[in-house]
C-alpha atoms as a PDB file:
ATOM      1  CA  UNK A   1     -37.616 243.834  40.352  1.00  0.00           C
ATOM      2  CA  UNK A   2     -34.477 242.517  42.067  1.00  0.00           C
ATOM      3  CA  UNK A   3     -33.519 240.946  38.744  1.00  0.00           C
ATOM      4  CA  UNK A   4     -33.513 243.888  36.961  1.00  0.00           C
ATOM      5  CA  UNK A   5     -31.410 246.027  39.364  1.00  0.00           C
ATOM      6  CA  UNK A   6     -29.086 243.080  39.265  1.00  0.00           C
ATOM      7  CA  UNK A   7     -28.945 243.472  35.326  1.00  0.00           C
ATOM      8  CA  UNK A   8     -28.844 246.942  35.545  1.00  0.00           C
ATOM      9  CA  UNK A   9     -26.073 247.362  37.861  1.00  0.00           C
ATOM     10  CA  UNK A  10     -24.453 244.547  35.575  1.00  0.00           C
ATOM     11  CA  UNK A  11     -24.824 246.724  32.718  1.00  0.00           C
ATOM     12  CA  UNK A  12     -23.527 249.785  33.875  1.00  0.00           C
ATOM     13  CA  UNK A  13     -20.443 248.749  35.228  1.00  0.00           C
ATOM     14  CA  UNK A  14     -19.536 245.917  33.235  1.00  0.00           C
ATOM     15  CA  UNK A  15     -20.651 246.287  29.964  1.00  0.00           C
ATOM     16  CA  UNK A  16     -18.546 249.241  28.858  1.00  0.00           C
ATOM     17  CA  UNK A  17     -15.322 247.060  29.850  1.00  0.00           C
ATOM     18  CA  UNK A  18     -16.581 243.643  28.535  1.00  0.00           C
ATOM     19  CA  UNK A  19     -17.036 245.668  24.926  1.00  0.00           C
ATOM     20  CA  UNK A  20     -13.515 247.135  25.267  1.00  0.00           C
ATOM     21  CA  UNK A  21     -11.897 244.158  26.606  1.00  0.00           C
ATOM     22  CA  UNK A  22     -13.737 241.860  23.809  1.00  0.00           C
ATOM     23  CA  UNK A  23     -14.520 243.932  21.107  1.00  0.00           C
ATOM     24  CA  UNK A  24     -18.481 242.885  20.774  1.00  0.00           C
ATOM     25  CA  UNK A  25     -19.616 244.233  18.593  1.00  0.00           C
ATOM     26  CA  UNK A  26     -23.884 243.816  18.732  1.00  0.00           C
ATOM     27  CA  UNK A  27     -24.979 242.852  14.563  1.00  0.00           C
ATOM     28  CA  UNK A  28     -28.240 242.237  13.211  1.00  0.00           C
ATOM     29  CA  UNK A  29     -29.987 242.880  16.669  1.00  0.00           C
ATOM     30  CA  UNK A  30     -33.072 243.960  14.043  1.00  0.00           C
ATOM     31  CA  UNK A  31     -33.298 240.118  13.342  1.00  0.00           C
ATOM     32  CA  UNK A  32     -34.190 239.682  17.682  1.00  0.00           C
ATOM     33  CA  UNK A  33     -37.510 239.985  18.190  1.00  0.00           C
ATOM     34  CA  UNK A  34     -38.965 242.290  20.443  1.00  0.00           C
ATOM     35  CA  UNK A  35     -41.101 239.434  22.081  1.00  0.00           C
ATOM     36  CA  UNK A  36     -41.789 236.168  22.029  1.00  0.00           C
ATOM     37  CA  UNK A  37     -39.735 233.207  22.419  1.00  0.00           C
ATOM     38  CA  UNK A  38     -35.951 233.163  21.107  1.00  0.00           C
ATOM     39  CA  UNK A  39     -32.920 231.527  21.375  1.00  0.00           C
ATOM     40  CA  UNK A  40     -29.348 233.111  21.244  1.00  0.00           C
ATOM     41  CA  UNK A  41     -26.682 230.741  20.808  1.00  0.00           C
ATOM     42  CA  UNK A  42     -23.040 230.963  21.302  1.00  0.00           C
ATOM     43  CA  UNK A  43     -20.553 228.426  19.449  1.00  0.00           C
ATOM     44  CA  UNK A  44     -17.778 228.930  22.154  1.00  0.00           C
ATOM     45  CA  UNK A  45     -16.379 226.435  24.402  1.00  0.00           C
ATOM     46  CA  UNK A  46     -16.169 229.761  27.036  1.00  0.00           C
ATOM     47  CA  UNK A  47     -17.971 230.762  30.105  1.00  0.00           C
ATOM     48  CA  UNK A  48     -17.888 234.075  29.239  1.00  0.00           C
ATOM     49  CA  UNK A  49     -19.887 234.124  26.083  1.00  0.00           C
ATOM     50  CA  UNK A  50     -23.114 233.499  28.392  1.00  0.00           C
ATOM     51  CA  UNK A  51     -21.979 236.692  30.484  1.00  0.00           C
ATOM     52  CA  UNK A  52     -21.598 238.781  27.767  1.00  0.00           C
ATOM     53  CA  UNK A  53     -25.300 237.432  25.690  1.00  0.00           C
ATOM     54  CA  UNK A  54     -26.463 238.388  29.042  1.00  0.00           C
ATOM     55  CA  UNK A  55     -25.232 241.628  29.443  1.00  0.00           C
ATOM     56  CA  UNK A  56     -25.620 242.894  25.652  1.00  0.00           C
ATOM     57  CA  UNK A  57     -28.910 241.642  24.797  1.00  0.00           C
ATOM     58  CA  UNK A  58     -32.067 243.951  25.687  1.00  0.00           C
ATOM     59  CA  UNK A  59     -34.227 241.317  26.469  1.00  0.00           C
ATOM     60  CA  UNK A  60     -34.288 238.978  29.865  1.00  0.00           C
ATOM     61  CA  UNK A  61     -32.149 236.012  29.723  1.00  0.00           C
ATOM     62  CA  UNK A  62     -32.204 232.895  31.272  1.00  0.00           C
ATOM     63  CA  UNK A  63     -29.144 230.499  30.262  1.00  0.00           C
ATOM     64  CA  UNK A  64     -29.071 226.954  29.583  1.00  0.00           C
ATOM     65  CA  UNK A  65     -25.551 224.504  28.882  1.00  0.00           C
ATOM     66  CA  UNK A  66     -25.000 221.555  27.756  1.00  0.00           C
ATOM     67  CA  UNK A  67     -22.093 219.145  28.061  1.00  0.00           C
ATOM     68  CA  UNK A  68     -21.286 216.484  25.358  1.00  0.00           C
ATOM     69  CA  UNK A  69     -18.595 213.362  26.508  1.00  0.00           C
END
């Protein structure tokens, strides 16, 4: 429940100025589906392609990185 206030409150107040900052634009969300496992991966070296896969997708997330040397 906390979770989803968290996202919520995430949502409302961020969202609107990570879109205009960023221009994300949301394609092909038909191709997510509506349950079941997925995976949503960004090709960015950035921190703030997680943040905004978390804040535009509908569904929960739960991120994962990866570092290569």
């Amino acid at each position: 429940m906390i979770a989803s206030l968290v996202r919520g409150f995430f949502q409302v107040l961020l969202l609107p100025w990570v879109q205009l900052l960023y221009r994300v634009q949301k394609l092909d969300r038909h191709h997510v589906p509506k349950e079941g496992g997925v995976l949503l991966l960004s090709n960015h070296v950035s921190y703030i392609d997680a943040f905004i896969i978390y804040l535009s997708c509908p569904r929960p997330v739960r991120l994962s990185s990866s570092t290569t040397t």
